[in-house]
PDB file of N, CA and C in Angstrom:
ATOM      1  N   UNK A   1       0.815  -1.195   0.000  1.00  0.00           N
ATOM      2  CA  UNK A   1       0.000   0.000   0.000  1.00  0.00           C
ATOM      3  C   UNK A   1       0.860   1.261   0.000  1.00  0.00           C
ATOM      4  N   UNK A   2       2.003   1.354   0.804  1.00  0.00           N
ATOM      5  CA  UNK A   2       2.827   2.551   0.771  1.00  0.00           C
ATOM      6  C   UNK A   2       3.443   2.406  -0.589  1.00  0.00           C
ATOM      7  N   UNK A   3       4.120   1.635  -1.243  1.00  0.00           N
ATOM      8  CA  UNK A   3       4.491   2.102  -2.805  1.00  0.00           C
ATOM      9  C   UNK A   3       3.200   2.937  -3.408  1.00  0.00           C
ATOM     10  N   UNK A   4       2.309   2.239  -3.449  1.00  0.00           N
ATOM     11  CA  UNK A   4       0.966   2.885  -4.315  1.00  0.00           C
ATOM     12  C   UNK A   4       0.424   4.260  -3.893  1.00  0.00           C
ATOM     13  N   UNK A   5       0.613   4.539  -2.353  1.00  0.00           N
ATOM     14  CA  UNK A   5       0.480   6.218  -1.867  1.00  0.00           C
ATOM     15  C   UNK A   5       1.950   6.838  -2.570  1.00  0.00           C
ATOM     16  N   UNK A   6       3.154   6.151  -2.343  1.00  0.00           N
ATOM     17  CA  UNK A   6       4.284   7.156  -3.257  1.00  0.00           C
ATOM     18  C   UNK A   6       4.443   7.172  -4.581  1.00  0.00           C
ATOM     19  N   UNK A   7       3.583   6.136  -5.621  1.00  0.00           N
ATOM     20  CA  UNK A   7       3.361   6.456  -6.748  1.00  0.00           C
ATOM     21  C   UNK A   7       2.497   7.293  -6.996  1.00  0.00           C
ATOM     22  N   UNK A   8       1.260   7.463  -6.161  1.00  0.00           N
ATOM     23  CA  UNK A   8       0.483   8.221  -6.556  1.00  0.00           C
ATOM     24  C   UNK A   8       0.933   9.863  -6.663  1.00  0.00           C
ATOM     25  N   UNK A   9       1.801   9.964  -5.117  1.00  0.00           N
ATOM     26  CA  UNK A   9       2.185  11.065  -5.218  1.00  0.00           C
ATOM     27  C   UNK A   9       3.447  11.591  -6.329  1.00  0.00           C
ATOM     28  N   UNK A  10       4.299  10.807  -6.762  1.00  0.00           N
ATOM     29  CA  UNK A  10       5.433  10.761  -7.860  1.00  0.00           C
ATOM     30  C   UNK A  10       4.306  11.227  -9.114  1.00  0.00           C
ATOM     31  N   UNK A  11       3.541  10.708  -9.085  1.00  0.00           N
ATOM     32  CA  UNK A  11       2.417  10.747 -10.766  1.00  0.00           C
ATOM     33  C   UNK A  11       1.711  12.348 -10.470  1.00  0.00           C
ATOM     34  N   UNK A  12       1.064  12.720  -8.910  1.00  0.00           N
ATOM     35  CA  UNK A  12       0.636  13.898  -9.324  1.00  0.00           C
ATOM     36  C   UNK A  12       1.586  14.738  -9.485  1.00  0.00           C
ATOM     37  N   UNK A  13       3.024  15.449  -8.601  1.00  0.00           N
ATOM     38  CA  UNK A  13       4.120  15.917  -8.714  1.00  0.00           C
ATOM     39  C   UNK A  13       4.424  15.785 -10.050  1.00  0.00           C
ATOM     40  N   UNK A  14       4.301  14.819 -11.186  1.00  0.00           N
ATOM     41  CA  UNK A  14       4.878  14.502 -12.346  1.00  0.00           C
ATOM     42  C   UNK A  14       4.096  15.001 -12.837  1.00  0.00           C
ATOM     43  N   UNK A  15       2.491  15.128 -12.689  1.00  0.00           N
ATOM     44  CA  UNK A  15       1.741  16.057 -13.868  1.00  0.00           C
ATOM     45  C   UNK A  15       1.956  17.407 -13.803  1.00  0.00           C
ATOM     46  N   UNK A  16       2.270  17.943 -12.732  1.00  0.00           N
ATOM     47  CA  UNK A  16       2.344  19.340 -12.446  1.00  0.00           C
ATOM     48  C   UNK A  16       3.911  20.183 -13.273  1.00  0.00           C
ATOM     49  N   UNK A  17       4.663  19.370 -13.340  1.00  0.00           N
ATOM     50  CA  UNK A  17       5.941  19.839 -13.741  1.00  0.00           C
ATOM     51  C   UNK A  17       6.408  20.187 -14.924  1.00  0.00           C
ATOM     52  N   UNK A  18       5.426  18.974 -16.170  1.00  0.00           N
ATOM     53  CA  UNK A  18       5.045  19.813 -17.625  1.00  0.00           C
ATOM     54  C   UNK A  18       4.480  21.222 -17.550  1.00  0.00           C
ATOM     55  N   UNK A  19       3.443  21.418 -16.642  1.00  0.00           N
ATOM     56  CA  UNK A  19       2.947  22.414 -17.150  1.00  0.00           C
ATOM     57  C   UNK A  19       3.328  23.977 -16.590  1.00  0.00           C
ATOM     58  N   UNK A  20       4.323  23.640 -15.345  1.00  0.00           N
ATOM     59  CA  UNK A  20       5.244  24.587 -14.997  1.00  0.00           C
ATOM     60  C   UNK A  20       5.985  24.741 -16.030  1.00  0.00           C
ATOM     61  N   UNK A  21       7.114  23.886 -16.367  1.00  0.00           N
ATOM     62  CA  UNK A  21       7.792  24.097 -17.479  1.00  0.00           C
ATOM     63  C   UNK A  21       7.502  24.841 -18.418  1.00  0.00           C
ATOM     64  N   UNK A  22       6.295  24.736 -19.272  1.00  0.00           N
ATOM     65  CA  UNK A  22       5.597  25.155 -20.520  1.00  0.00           C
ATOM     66  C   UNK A  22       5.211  26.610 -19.900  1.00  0.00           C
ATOM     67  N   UNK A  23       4.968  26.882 -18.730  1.00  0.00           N
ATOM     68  CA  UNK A  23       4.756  28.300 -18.370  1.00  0.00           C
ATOM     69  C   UNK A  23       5.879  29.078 -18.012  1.00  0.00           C
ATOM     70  N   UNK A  24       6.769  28.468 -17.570  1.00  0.00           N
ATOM     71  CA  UNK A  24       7.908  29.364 -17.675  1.00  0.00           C
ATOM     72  C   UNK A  24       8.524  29.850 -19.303  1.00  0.00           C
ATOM     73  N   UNK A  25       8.863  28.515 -19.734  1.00  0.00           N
ATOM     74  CA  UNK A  25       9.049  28.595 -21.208  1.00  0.00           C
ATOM     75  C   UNK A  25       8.333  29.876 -21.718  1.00  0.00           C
ATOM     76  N   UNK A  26       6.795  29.788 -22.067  1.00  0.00           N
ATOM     77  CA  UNK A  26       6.088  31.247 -22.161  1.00  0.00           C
ATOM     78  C   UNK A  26       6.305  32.745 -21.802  1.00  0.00           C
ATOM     79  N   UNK A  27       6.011  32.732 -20.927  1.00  0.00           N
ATOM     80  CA  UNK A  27       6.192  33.968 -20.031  1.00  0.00           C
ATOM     81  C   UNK A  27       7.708  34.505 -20.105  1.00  0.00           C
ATOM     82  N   UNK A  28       8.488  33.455 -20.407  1.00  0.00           N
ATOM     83  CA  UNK A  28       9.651  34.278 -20.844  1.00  0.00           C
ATOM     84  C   UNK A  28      10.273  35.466 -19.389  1.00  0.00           C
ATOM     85  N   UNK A  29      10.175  34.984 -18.223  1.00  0.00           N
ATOM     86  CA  UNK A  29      10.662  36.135 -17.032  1.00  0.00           C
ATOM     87  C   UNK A  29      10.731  34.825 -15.943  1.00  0.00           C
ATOM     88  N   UNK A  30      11.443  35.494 -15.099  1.00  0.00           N
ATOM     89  CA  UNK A  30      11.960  34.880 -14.061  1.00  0.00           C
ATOM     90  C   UNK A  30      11.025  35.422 -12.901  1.00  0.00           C
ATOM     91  N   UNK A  31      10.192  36.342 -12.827  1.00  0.00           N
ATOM     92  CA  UNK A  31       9.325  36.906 -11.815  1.00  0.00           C
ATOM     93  C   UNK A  31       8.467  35.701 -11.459  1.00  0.00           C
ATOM     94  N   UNK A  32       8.734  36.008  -9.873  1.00  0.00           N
ATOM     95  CA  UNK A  32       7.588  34.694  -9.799  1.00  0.00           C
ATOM     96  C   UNK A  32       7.978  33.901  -9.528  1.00  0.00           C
ATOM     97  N   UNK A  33       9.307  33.389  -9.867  1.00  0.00           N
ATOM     98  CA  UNK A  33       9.866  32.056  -9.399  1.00  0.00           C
ATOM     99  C   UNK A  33      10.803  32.475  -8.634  1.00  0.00           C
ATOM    100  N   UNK A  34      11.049  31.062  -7.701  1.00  0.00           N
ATOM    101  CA  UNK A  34      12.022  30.537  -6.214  1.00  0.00           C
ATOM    102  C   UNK A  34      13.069  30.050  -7.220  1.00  0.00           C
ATOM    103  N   UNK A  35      14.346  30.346  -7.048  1.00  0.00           N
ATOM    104  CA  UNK A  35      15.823  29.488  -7.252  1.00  0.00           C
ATOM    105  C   UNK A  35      15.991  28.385  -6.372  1.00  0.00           C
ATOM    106  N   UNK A  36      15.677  29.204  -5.080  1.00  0.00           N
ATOM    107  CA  UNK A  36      15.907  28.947  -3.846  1.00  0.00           C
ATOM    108  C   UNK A  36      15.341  27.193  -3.846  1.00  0.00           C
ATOM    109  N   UNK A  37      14.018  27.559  -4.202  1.00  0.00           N
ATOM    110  CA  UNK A  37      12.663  26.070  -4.237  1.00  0.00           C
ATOM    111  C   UNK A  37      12.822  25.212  -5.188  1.00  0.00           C
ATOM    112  N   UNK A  38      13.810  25.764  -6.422  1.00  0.00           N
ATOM    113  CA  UNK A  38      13.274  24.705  -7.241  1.00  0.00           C
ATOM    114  C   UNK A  38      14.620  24.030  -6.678  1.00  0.00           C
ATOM    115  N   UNK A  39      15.549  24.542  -6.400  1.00  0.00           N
ATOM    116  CA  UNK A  39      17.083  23.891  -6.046  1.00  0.00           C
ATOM    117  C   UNK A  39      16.074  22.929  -4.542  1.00  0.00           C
ATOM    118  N   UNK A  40      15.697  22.988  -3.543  1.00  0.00           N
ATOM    119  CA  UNK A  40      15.368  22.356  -2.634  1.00  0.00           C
ATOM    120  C   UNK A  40      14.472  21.046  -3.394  1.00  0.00           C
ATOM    121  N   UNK A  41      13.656  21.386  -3.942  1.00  0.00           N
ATOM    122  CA  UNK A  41      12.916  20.272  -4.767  1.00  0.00           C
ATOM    123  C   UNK A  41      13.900  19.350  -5.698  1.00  0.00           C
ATOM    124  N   UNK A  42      14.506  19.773  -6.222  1.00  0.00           N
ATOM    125  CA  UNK A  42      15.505  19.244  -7.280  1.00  0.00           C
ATOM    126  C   UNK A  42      16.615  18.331  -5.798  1.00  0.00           C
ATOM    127  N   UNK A  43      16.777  18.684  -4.869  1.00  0.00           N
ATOM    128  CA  UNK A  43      17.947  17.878  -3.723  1.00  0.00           C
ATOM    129  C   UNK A  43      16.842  16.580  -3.293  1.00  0.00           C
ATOM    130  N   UNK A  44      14.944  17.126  -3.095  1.00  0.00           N
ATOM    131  CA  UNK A  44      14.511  16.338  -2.300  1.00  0.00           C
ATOM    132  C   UNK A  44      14.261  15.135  -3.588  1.00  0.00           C
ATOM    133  N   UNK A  45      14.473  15.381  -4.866  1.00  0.00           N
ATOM    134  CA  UNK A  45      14.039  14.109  -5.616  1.00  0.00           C
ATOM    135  C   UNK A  45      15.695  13.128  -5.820  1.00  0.00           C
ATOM    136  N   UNK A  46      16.834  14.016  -5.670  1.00  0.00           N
ATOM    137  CA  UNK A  46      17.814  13.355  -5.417  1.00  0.00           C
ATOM    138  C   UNK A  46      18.156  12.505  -4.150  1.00  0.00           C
ATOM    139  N   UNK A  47      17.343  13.035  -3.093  1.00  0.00           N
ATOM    140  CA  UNK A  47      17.429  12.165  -1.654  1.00  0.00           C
ATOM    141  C   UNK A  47      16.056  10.848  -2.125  1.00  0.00           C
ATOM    142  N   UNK A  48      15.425  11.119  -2.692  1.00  0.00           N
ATOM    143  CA  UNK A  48      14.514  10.020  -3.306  1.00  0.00           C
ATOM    144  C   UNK A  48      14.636   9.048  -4.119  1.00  0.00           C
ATOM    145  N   UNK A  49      16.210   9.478  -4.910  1.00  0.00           N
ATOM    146  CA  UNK A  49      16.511   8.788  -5.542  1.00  0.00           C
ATOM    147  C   UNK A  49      17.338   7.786  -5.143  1.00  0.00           C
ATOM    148  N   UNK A  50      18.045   8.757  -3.914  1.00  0.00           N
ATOM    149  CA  UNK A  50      19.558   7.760  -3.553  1.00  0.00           C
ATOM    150  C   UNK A  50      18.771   7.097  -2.445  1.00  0.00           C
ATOM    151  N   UNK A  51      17.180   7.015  -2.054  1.00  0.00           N
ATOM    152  CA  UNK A  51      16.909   6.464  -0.568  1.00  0.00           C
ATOM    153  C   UNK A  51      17.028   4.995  -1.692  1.00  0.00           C
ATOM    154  N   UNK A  52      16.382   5.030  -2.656  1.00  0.00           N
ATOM    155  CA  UNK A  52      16.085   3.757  -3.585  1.00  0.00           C
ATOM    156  C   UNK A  52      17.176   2.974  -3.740  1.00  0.00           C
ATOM    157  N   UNK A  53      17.732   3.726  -4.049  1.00  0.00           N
ATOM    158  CA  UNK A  53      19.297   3.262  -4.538  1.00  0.00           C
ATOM    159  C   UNK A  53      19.675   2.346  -2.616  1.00  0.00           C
ATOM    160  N   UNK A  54      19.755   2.889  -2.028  1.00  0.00           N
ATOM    161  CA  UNK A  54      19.990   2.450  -0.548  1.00  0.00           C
ATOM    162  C   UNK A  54      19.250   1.426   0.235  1.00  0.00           C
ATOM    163  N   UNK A  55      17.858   1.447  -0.731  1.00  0.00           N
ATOM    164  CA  UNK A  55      17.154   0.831  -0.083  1.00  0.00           C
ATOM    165  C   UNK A  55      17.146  -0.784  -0.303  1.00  0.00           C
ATOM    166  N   UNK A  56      17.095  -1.886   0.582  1.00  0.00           N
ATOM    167  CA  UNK A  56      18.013  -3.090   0.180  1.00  0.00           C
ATOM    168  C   UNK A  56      16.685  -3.759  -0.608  1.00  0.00           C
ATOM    169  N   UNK A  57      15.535  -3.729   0.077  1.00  0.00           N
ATOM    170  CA  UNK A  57      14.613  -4.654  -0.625  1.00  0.00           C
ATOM    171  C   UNK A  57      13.571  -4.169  -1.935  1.00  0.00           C
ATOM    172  N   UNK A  58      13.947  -2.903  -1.930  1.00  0.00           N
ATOM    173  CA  UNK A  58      13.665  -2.414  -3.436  1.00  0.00           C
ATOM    174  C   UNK A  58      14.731  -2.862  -4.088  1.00  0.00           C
ATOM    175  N   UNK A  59      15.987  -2.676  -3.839  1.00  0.00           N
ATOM    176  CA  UNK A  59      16.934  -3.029  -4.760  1.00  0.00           C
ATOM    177  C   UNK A  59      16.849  -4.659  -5.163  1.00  0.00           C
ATOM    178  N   UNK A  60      16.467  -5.711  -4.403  1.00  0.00           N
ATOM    179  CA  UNK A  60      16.017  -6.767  -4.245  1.00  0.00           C
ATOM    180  C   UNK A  60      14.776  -7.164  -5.480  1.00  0.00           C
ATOM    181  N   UNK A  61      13.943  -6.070  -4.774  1.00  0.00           N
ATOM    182  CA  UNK A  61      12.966  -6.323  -6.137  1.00  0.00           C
ATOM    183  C   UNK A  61      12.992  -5.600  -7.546  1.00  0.00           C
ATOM    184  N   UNK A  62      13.701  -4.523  -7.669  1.00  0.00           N
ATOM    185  CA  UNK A  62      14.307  -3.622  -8.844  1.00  0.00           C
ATOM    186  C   UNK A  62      13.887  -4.305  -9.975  1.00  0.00           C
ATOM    187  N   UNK A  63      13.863  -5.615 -10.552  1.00  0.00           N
ATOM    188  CA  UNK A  63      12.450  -5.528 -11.920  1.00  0.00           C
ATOM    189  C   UNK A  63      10.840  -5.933 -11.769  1.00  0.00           C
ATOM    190  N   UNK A  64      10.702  -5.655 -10.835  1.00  0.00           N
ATOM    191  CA  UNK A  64       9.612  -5.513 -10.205  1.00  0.00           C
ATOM    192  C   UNK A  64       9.220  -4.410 -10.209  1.00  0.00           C
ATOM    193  N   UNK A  65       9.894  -3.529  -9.979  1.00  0.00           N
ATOM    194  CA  UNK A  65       9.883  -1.715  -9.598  1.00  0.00           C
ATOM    195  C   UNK A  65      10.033  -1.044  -9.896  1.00  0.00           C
ATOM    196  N   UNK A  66      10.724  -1.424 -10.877  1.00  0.00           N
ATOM    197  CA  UNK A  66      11.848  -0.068 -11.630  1.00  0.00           C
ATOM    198  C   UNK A  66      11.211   1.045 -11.808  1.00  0.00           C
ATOM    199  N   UNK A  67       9.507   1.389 -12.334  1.00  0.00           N
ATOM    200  CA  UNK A  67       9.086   1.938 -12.584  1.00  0.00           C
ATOM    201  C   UNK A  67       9.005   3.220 -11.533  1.00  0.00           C
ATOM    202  N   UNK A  68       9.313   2.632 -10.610  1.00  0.00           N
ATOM    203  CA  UNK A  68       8.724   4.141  -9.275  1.00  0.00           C
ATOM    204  C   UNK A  68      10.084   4.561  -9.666  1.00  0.00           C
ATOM    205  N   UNK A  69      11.380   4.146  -9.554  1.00  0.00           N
ATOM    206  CA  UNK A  69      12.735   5.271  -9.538  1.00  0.00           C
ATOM    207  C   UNK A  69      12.430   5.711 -11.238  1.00  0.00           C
ATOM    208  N   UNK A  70      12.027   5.143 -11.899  1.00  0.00           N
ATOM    209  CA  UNK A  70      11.707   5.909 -13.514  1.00  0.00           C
ATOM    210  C   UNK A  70      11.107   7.135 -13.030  1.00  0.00           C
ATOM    211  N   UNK A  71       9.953   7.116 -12.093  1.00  0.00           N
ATOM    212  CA  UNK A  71       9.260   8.347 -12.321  1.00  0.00           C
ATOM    213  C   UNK A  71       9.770   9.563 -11.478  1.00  0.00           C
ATOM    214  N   UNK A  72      10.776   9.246 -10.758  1.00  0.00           N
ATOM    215  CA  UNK A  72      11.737  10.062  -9.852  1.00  0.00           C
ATOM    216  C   UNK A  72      12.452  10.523 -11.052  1.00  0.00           C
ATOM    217  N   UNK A  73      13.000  10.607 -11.853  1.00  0.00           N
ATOM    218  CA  UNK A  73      14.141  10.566 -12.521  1.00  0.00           C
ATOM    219  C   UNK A  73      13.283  11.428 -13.716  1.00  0.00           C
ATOM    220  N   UNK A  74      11.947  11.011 -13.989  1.00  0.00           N
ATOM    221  CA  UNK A  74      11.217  11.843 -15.257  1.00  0.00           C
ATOM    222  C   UNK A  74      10.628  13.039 -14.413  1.00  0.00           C
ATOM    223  N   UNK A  75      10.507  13.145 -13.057  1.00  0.00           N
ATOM    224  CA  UNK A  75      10.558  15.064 -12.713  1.00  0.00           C
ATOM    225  C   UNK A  75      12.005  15.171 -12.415  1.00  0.00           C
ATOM    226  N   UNK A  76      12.496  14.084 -11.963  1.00  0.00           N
ATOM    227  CA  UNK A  76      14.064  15.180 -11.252  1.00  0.00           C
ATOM    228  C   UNK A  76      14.532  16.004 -12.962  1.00  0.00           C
ATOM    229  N   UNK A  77      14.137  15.169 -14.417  1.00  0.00           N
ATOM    230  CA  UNK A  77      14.391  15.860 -15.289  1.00  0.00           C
ATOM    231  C   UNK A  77      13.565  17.132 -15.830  1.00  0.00           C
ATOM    232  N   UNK A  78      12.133  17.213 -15.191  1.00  0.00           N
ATOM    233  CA  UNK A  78      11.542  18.549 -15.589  1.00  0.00           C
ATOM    234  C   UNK A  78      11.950  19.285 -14.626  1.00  0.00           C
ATOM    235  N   UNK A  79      12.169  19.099 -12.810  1.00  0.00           N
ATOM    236  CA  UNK A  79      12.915  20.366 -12.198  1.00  0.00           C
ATOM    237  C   UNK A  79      13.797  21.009 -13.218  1.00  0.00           C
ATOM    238  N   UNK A  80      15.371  20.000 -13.558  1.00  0.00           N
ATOM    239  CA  UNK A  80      16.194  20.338 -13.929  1.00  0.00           C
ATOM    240  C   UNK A  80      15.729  21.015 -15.260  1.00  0.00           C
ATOM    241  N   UNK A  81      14.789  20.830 -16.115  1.00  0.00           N
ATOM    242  CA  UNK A  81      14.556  21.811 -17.083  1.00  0.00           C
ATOM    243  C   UNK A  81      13.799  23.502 -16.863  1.00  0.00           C
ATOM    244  N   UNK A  82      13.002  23.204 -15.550  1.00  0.00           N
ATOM    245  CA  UNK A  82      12.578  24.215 -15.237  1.00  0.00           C
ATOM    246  C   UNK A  82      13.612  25.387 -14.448  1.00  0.00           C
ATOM    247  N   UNK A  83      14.708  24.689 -13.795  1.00  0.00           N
ATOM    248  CA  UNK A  83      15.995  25.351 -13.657  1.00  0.00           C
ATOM    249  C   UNK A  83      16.522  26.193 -14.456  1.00  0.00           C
ATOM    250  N   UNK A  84      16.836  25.478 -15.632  1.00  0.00           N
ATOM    251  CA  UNK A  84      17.523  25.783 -16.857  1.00  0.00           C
ATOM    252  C   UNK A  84      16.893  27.400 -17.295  1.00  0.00           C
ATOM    253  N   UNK A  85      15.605  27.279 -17.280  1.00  0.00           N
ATOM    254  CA  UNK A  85      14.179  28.172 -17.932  1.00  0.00           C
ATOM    255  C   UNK A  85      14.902  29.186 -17.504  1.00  0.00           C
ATOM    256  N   UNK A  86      14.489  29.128 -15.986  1.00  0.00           N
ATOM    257  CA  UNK A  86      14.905  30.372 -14.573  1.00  0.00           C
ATOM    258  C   UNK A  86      15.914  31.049 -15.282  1.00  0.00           C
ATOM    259  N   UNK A  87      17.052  30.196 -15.162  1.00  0.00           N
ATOM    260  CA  UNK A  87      18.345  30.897 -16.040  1.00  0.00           C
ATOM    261  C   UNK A  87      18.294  32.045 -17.000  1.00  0.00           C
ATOM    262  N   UNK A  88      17.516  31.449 -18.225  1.00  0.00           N
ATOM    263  CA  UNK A  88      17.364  31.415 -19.586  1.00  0.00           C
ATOM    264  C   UNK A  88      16.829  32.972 -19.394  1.00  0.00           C
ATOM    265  N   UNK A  89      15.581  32.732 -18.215  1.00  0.00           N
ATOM    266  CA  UNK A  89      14.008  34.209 -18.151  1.00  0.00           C
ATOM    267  C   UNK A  89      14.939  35.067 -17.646  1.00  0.00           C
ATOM    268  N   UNK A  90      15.700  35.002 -16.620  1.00  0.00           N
ATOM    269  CA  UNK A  90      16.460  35.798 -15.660  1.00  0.00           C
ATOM    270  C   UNK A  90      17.174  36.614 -16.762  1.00  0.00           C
ATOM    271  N   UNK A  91      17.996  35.992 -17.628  1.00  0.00           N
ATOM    272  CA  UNK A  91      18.981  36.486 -18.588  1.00  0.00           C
ATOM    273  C   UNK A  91      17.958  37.501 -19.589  1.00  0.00           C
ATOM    274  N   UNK A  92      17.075  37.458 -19.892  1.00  0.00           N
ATOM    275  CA  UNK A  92      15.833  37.457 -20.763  1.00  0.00           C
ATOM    276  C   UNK A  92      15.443  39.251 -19.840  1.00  0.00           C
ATOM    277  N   UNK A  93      15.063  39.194 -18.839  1.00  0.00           N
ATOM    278  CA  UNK A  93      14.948  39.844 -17.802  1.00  0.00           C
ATOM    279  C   UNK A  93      15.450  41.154 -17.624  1.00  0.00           C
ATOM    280  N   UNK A  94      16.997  40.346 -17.775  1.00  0.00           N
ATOM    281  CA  UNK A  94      18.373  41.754 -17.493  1.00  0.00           C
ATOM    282  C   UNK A  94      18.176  42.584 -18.970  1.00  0.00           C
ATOM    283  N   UNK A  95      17.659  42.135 -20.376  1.00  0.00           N
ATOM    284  CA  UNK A  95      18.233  42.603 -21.252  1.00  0.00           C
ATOM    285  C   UNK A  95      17.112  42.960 -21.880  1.00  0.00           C
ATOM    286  N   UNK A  96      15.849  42.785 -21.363  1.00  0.00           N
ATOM    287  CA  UNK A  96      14.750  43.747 -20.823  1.00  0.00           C
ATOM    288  C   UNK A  96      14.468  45.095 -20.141  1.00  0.00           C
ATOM    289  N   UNK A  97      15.761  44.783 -19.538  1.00  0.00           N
ATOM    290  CA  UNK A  97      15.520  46.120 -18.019  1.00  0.00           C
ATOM    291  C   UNK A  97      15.172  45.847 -17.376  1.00  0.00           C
ATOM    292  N   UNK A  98      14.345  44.666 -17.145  1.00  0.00           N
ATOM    293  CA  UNK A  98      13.378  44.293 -15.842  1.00  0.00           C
ATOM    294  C   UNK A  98      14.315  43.754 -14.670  1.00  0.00           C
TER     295      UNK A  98
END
């Protein structure tokens, strides 16, 4: 039952992160967004990743499972794109004036 409450939560976290992405992408500015948060979010899916990695009887069952560290790994890659954005808007920002 606890895998299936942390998939569930990995799957809603995972829908939400396209569509951050796609709004930063847009909007084109860094207003509005945490560095600060997305860097804390981006450490807590890396401590999620390495608990897996640590963990003996997931690792045990690992083709059984694989799928939950897949879906760690498909937001830890939209943080890291929504990172990137921040960058991108910020720069976008300065040469704005804003």
């Amino acid at each position: 039952m606890s895998e299936l409450l942390e998939i569930t939560m990995i799957l809603c976290f995972g829908a939400s992160w396209p569509l951050n992405v796609i709004k930063s992408y847009k909007v084109r500015t860094a207003k509005g967004k945490s560095l600060a948060f997305l860097c804390l979010i981006f450490l807590g899916y890396i401590a999620g990743i390495a608990s897996k990695f640590a963990n003996e009887a997931y690792m045990a069952a690992f083709s059984e499972k694989w799928y939950v560290l897949f879906f760690y790994f498909l937001n830890l890659a939209m943080v890291t794109a929504d990172i990137l954005l921040y960058f991108r808007n910020r720069k976008l920002d300065k040469l704005a004036g804003i």
